[in-house]
PDB file of N, CA and C in Angstrom:
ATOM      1  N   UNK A   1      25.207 -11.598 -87.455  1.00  0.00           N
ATOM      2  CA  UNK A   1      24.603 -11.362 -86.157  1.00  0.00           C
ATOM      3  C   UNK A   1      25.532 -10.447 -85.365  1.00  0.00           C
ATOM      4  N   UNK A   2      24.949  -9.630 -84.640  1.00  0.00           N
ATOM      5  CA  UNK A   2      25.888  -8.892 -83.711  1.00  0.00           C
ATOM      6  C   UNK A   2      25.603  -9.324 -82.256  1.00  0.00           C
ATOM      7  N   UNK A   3      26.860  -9.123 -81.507  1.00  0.00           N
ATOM      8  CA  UNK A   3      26.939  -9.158 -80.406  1.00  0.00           C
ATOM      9  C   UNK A   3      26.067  -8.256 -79.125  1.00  0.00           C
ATOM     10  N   UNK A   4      25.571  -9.097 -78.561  1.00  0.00           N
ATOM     11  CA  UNK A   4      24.414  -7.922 -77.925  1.00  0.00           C
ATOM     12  C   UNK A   4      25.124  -6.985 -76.447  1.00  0.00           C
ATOM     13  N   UNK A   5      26.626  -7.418 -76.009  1.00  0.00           N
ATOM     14  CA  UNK A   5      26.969  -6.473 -75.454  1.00  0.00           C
ATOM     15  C   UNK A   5      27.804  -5.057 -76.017  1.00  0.00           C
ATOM     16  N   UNK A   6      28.925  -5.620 -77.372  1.00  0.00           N
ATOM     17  CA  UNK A   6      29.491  -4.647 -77.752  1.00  0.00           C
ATOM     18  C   UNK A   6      28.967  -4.097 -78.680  1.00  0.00           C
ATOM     19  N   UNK A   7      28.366  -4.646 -79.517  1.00  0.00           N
ATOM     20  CA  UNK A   7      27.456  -4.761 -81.086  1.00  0.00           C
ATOM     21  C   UNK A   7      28.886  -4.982 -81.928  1.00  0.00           C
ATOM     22  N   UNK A   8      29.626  -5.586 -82.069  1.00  0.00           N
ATOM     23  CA  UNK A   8      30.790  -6.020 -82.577  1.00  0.00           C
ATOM     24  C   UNK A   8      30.131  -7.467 -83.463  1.00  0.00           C
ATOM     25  N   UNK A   9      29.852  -7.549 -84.565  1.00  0.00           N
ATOM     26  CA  UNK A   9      29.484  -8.465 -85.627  1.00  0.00           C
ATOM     27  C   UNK A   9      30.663  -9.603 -85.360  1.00  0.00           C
ATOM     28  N   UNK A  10      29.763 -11.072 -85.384  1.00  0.00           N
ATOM     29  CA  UNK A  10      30.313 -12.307 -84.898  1.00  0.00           C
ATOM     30  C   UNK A  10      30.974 -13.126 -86.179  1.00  0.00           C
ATOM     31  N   UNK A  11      30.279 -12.704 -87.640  1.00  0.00           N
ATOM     32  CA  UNK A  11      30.562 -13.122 -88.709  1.00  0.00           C
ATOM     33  C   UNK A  11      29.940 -14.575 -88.682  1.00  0.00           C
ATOM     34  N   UNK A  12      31.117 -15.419 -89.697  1.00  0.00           N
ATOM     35  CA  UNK A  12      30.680 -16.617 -89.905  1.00  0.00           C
ATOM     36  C   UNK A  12      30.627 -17.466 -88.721  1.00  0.00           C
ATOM     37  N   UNK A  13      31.492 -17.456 -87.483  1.00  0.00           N
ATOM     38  CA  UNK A  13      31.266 -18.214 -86.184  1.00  0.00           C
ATOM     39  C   UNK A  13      29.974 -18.307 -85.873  1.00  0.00           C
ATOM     40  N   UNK A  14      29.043 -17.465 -85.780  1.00  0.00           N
ATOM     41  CA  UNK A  14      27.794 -17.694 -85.188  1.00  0.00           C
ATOM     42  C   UNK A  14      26.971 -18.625 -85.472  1.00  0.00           C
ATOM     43  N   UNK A  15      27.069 -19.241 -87.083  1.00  0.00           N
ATOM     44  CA  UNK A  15      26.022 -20.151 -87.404  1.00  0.00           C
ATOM     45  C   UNK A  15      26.776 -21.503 -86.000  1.00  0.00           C
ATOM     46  N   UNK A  16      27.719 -21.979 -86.994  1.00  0.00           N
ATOM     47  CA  UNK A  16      28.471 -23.379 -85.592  1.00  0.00           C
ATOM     48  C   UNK A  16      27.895 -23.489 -84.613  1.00  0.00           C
ATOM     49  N   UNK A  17      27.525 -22.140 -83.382  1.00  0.00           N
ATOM     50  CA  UNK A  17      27.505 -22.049 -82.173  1.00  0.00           C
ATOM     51  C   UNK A  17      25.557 -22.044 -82.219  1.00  0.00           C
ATOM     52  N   UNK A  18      25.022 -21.636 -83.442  1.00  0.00           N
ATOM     53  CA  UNK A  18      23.471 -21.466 -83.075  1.00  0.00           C
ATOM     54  C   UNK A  18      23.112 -22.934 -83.723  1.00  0.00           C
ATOM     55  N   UNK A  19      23.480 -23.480 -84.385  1.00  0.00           N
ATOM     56  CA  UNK A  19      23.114 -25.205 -84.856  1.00  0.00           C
ATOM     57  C   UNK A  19      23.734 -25.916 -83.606  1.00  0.00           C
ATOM     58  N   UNK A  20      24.551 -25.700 -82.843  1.00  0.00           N
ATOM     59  CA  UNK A  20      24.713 -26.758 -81.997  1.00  0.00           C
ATOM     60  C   UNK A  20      23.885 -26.300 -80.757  1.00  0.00           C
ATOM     61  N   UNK A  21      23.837 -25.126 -80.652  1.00  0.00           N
ATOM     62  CA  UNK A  21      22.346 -24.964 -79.554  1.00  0.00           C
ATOM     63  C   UNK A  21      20.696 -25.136 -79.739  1.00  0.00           C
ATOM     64  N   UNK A  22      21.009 -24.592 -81.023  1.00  0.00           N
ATOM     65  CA  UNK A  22      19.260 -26.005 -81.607  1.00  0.00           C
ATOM     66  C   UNK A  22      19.693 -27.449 -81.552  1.00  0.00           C
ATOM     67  N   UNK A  23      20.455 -27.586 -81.685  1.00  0.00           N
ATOM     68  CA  UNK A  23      20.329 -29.473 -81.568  1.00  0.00           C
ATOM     69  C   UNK A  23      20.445 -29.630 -80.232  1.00  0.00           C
ATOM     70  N   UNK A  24      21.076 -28.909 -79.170  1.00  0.00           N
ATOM     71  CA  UNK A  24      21.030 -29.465 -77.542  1.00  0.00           C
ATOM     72  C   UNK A  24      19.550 -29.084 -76.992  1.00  0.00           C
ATOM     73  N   UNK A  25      19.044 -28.152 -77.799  1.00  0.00           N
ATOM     74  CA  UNK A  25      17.517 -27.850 -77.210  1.00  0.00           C
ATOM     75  C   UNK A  25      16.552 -28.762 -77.513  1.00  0.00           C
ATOM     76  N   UNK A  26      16.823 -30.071 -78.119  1.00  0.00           N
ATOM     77  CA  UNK A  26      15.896 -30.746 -78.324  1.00  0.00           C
ATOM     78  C   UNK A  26      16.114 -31.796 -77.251  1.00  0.00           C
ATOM     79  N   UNK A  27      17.488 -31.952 -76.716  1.00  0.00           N
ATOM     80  CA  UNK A  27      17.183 -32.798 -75.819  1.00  0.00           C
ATOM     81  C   UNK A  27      16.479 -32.458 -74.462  1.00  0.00           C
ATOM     82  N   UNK A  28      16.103 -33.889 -73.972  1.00  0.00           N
ATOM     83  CA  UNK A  28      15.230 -33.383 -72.532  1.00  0.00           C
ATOM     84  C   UNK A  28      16.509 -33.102 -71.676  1.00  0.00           C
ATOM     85  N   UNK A  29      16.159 -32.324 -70.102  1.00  0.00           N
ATOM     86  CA  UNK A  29      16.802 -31.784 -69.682  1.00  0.00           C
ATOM     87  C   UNK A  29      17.868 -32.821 -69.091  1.00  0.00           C
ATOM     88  N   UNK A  30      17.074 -33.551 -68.341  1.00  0.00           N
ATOM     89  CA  UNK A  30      17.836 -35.088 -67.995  1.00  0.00           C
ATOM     90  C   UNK A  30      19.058 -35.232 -68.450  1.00  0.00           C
ATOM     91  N   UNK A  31      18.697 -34.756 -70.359  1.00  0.00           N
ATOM     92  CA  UNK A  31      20.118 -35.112 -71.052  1.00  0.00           C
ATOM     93  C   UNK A  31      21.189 -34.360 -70.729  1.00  0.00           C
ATOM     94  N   UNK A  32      20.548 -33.154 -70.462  1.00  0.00           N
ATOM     95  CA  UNK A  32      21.826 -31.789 -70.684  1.00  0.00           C
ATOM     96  C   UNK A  32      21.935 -31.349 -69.103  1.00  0.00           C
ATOM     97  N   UNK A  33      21.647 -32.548 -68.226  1.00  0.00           N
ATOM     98  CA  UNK A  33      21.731 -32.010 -67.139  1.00  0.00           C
ATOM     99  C   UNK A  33      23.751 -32.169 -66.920  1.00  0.00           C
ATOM    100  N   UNK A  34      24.118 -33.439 -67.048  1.00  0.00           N
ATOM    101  CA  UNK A  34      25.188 -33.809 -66.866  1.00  0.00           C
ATOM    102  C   UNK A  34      26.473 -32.778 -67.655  1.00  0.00           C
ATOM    103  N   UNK A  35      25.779 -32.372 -68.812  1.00  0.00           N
ATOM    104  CA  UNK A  35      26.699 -31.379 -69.331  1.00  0.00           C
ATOM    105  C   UNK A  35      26.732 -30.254 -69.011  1.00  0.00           C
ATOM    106  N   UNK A  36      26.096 -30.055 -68.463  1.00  0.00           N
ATOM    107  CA  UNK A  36      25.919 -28.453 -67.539  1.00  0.00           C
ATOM    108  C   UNK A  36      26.421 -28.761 -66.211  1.00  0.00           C
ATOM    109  N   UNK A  37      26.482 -29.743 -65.152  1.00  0.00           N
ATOM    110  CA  UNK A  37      27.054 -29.899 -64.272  1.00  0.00           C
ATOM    111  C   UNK A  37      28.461 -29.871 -64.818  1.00  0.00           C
ATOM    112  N   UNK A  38      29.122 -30.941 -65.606  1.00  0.00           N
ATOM    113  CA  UNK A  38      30.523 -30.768 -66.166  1.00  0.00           C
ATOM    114  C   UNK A  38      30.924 -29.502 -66.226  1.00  0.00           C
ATOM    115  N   UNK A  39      30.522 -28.827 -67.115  1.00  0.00           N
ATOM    116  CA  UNK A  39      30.851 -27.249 -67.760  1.00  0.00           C
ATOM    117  C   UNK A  39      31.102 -26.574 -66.352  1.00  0.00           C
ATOM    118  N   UNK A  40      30.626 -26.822 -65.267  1.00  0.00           N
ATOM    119  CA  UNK A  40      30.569 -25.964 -63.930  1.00  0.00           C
ATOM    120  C   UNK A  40      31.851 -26.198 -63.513  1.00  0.00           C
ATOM    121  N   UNK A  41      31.540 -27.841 -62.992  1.00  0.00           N
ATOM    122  CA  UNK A  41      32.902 -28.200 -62.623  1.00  0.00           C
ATOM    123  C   UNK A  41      34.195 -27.539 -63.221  1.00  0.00           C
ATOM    124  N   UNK A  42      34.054 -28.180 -64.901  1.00  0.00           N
ATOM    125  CA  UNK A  42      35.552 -27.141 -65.797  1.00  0.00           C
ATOM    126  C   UNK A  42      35.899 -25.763 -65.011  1.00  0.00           C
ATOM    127  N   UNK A  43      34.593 -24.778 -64.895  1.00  0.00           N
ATOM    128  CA  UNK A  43      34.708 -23.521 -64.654  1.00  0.00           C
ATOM    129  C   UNK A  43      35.407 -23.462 -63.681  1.00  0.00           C
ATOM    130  N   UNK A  44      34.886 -24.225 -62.214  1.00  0.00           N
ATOM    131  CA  UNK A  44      35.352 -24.192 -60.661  1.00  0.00           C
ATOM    132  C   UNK A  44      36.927 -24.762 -60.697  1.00  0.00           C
ATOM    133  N   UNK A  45      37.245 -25.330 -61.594  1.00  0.00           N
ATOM    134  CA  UNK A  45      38.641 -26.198 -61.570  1.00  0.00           C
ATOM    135  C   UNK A  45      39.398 -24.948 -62.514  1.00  0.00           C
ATOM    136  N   UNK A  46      38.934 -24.710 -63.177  1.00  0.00           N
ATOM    137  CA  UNK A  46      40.268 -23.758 -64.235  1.00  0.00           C
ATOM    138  C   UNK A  46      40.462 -22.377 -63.019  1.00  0.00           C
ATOM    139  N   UNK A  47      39.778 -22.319 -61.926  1.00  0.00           N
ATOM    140  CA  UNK A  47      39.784 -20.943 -61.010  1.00  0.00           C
ATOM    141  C   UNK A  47      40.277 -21.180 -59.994  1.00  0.00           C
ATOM    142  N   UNK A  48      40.711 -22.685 -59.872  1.00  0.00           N
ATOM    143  CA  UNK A  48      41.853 -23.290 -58.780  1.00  0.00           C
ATOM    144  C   UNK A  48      43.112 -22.451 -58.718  1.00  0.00           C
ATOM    145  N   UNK A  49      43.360 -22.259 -57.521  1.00  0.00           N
ATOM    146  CA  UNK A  49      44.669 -21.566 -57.537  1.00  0.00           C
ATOM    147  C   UNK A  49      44.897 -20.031 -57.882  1.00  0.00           C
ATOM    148  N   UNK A  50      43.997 -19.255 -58.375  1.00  0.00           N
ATOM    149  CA  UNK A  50      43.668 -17.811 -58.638  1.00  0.00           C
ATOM    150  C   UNK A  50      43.459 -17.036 -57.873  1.00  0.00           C
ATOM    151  N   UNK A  51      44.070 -16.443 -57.127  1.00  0.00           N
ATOM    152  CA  UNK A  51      43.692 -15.432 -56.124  1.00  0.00           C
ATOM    153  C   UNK A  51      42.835 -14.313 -56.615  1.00  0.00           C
ATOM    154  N   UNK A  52      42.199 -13.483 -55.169  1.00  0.00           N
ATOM    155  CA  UNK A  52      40.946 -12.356 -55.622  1.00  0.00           C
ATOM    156  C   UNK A  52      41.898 -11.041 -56.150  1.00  0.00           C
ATOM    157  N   UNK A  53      43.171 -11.277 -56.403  1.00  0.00           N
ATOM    158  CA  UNK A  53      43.836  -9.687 -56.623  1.00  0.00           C
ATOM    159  C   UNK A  53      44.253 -10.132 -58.374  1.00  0.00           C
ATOM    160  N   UNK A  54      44.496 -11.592 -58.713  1.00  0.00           N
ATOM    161  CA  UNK A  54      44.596 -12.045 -60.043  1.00  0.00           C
ATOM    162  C   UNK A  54      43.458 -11.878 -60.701  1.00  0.00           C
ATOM    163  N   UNK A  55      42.226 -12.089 -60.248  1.00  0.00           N
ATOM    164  CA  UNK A  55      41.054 -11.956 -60.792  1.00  0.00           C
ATOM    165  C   UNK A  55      40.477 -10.720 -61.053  1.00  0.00           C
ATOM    166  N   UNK A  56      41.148  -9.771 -60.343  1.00  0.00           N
ATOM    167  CA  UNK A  56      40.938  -8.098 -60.606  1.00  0.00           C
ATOM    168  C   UNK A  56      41.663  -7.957 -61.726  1.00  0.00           C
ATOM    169  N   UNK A  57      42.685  -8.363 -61.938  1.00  0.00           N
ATOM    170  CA  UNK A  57      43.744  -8.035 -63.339  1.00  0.00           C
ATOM    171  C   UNK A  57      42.584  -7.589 -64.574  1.00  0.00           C
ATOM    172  N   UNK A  58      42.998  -6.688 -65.301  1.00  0.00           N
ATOM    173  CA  UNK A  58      42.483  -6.609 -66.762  1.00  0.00           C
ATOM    174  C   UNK A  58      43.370  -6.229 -67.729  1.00  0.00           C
ATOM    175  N   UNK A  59      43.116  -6.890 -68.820  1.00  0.00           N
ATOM    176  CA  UNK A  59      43.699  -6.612 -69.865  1.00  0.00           C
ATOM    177  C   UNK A  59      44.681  -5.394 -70.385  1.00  0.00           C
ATOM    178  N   UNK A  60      45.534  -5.550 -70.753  1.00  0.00           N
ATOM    179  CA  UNK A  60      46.353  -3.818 -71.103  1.00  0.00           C
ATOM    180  C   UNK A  60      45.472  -3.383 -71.969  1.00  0.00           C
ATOM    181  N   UNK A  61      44.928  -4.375 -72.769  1.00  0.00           N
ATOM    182  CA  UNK A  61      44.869  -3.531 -73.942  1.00  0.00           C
ATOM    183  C   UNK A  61      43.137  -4.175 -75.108  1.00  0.00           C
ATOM    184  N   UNK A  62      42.142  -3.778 -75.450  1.00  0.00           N
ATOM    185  CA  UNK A  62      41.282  -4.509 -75.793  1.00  0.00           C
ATOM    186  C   UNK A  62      39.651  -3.627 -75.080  1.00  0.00           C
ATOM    187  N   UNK A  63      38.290  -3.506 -76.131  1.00  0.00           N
ATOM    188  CA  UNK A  63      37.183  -2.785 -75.653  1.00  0.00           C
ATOM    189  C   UNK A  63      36.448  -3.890 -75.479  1.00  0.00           C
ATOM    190  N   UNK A  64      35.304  -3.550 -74.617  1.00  0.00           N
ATOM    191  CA  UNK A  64      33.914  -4.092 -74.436  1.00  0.00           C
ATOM    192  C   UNK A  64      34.602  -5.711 -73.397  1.00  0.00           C
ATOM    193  N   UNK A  65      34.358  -6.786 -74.370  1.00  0.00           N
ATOM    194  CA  UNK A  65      34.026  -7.705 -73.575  1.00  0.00           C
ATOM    195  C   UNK A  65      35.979  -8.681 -73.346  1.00  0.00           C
ATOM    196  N   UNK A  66      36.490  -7.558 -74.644  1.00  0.00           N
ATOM    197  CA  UNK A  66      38.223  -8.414 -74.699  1.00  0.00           C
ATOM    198  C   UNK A  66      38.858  -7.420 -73.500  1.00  0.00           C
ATOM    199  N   UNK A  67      38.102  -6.127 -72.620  1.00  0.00           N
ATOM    200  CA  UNK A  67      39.151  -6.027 -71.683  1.00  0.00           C
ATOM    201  C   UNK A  67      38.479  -6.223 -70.331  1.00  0.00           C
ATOM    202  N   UNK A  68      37.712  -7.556 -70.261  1.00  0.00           N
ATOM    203  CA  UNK A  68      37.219  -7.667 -68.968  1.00  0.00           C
ATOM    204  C   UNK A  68      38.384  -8.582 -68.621  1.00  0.00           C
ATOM    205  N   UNK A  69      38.149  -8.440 -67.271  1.00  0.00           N
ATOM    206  CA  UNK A  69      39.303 -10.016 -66.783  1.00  0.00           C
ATOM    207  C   UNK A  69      38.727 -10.856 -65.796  1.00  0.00           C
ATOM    208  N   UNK A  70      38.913 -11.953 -65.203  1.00  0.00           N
ATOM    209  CA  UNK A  70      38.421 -12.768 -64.640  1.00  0.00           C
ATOM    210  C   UNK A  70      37.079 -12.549 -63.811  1.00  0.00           C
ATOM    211  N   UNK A  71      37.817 -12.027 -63.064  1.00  0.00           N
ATOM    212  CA  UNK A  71      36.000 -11.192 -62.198  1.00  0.00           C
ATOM    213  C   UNK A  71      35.205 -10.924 -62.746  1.00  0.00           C
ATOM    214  N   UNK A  72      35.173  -9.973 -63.766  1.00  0.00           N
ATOM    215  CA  UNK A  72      34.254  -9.592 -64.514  1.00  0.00           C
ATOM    216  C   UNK A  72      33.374 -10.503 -65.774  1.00  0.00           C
ATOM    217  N   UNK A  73      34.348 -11.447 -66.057  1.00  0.00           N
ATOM    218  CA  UNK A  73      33.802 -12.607 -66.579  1.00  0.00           C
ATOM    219  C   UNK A  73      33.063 -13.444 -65.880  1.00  0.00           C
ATOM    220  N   UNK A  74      32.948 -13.737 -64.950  1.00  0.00           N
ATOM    221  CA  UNK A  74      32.869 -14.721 -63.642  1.00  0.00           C
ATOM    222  C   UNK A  74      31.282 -13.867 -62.976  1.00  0.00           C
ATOM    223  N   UNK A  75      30.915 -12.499 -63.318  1.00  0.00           N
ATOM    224  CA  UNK A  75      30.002 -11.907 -62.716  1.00  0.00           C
ATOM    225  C   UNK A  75      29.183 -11.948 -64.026  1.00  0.00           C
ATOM    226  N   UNK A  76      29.101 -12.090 -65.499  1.00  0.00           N
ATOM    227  CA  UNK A  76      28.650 -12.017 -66.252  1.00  0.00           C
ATOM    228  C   UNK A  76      28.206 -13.317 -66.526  1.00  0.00           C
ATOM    229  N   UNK A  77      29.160 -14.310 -66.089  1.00  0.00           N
ATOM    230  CA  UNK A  77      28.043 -15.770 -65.866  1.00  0.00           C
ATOM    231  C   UNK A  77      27.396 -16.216 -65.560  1.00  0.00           C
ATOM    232  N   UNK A  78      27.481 -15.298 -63.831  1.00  0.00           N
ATOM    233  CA  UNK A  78      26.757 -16.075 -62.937  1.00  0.00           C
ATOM    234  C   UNK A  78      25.148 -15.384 -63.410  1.00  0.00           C
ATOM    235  N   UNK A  79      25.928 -13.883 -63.556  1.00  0.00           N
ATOM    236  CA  UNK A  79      23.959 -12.948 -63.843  1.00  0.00           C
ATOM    237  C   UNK A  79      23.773 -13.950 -65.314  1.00  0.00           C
ATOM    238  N   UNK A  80      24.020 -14.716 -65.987  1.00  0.00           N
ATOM    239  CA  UNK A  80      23.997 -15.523 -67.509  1.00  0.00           C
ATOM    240  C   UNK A  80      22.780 -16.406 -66.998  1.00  0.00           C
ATOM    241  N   UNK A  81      23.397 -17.204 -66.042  1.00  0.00           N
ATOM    242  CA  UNK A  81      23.268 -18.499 -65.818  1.00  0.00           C
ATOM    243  C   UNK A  81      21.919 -18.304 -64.485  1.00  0.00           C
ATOM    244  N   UNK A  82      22.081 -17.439 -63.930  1.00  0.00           N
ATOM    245  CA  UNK A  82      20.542 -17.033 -63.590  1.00  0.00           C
ATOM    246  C   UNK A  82      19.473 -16.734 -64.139  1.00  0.00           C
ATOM    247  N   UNK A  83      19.915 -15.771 -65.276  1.00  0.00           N
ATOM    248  CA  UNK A  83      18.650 -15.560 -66.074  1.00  0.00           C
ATOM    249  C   UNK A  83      18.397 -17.334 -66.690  1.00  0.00           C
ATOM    250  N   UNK A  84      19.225 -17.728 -67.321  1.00  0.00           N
ATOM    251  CA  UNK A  84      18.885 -19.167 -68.110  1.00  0.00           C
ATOM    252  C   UNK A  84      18.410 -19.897 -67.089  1.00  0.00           C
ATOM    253  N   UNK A  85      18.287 -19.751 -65.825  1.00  0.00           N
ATOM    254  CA  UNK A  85      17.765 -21.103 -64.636  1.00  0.00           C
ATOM    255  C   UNK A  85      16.373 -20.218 -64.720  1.00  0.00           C
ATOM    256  N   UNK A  86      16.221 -19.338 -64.695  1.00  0.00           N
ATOM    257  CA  UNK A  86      14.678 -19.018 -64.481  1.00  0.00           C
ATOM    258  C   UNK A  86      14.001 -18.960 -65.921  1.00  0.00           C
ATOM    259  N   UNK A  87      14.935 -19.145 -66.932  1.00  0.00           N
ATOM    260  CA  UNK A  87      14.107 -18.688 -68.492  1.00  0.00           C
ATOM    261  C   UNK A  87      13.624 -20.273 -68.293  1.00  0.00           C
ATOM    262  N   UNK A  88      14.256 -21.815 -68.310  1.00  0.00           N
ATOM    263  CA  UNK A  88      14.205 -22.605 -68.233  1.00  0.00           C
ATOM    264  C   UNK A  88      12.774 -23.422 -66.949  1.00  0.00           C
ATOM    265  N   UNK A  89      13.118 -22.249 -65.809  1.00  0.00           N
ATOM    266  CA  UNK A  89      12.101 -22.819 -64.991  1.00  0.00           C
ATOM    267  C   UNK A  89      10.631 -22.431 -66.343  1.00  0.00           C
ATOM    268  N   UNK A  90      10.860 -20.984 -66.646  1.00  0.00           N
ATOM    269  CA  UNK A  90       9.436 -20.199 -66.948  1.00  0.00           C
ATOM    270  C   UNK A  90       9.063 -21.401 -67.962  1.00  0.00           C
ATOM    271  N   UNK A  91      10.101 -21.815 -69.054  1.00  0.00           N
ATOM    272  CA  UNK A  91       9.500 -22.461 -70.535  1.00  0.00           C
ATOM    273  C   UNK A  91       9.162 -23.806 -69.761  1.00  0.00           C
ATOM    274  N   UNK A  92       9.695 -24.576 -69.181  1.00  0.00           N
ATOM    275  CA  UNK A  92       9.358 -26.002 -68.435  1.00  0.00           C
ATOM    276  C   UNK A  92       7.797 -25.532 -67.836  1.00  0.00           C
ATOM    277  N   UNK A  93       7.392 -24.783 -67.193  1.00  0.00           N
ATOM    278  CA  UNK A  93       6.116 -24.629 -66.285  1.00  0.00           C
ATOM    279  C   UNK A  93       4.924 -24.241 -67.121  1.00  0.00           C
ATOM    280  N   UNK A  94       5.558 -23.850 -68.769  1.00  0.00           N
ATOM    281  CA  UNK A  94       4.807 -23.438 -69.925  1.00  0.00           C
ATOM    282  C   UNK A  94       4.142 -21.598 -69.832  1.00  0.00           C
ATOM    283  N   UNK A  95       5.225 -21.077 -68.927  1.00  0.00           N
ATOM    284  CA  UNK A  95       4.929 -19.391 -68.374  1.00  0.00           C
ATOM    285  C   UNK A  95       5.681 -18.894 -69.672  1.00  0.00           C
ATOM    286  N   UNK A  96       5.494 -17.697 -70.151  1.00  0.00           N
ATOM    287  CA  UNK A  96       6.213 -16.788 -70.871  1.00  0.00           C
ATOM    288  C   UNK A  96       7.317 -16.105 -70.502  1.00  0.00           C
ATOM    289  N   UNK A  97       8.485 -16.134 -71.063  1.00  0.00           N
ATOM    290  CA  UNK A  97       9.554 -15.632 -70.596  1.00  0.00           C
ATOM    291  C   UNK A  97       9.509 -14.005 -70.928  1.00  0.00           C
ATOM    292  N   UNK A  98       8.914 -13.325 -71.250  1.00  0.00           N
ATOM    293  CA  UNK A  98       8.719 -11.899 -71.174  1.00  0.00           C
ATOM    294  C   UNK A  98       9.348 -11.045 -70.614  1.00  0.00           C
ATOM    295  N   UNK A  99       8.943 -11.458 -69.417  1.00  0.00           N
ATOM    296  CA  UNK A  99       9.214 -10.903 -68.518  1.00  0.00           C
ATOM    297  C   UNK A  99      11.004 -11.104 -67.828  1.00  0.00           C
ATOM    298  N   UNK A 100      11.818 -11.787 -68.901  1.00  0.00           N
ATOM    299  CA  UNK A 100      13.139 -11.826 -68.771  1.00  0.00           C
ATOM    300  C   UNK A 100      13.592 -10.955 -70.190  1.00  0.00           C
ATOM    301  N   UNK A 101      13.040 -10.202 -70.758  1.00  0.00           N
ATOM    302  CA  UNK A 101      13.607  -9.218 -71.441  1.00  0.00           C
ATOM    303  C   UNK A 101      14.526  -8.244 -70.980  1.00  0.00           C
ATOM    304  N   UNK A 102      15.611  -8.063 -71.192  1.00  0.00           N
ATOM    305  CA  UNK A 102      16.976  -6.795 -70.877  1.00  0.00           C
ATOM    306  C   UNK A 102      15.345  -5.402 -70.812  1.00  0.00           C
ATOM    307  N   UNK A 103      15.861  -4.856 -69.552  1.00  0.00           N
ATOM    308  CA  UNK A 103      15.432  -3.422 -69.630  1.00  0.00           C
ATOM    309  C   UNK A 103      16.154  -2.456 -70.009  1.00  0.00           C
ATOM    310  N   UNK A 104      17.699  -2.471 -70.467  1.00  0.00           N
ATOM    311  CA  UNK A 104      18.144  -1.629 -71.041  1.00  0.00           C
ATOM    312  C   UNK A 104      19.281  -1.880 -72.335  1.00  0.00           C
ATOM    313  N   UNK A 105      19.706  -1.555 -73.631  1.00  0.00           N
ATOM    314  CA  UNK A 105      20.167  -1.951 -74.251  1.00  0.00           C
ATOM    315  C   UNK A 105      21.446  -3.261 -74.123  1.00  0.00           C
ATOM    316  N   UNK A 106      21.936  -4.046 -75.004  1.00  0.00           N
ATOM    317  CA  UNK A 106      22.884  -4.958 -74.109  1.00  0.00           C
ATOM    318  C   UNK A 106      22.824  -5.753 -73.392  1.00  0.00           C
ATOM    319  N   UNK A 107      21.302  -5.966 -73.571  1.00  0.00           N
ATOM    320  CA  UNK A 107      21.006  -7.169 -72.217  1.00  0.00           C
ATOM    321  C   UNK A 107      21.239  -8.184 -73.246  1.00  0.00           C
ATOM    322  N   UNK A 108      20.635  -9.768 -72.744  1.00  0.00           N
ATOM    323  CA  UNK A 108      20.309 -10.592 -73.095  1.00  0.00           C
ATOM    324  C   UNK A 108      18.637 -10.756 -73.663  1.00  0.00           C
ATOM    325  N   UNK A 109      18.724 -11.226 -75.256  1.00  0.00           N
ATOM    326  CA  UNK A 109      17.219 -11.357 -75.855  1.00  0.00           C
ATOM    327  C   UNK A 109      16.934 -12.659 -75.985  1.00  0.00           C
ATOM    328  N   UNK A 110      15.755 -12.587 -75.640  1.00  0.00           N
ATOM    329  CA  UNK A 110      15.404 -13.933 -76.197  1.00  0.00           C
ATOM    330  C   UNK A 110      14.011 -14.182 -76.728  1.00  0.00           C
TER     331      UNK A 110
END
């Protein structure tokens, strides 16, 4: 599988990460609500103490997604985690997510 921002091939990691997201998609949301609140929390706590001029920092050295640095990670979640709150509203309401297709290469597919 390749990576849909750099196209940088994921190899053997990808199966691990796509079997454990089919098995969390079967639970109801109820279930995966608490683990998605957690995961937030982690996020908001590991950014304790980081100032906005640390979070500009980038990498010396590294392309595509190894020379972003904090900010830029942190802006790629939040646009993540928006699209997934509305892909989630659309599939819950039984709407077609279509209309969350990337309009330009590099987006997110689904």
């Amino acid at each position: 599988m390749t990576a849909s921002i750099t196209g940088e091939t994921w190899g053997d990691v990808i199966e691990p990460v796509r079997e454990y997201l089919l098995n969390e998609s079967k639970q109801p949301l109820a279930a995966l609500r608490p683990k998605l609140e957690a995961a937030h929390r982690g996020l908001l706590e590991s950014l304790e103490g980081v100032s906005n001029e640390q979070a500009q920092v980038r990498p010396a050295e590294g392309e595509g997604e190894d020379a972003w640095g904090i900010a830029e990670v942190l802006r790629h979640v939040a646009s993540a985690q928006a699209l997934m709150a509305e892909r989630v509203r659309l599939l819950g309401s039984g709407e077609s997510t279509e209309s969350l297709r990337p309009s330009q290469p590099g987006g997110m597919h689904g």
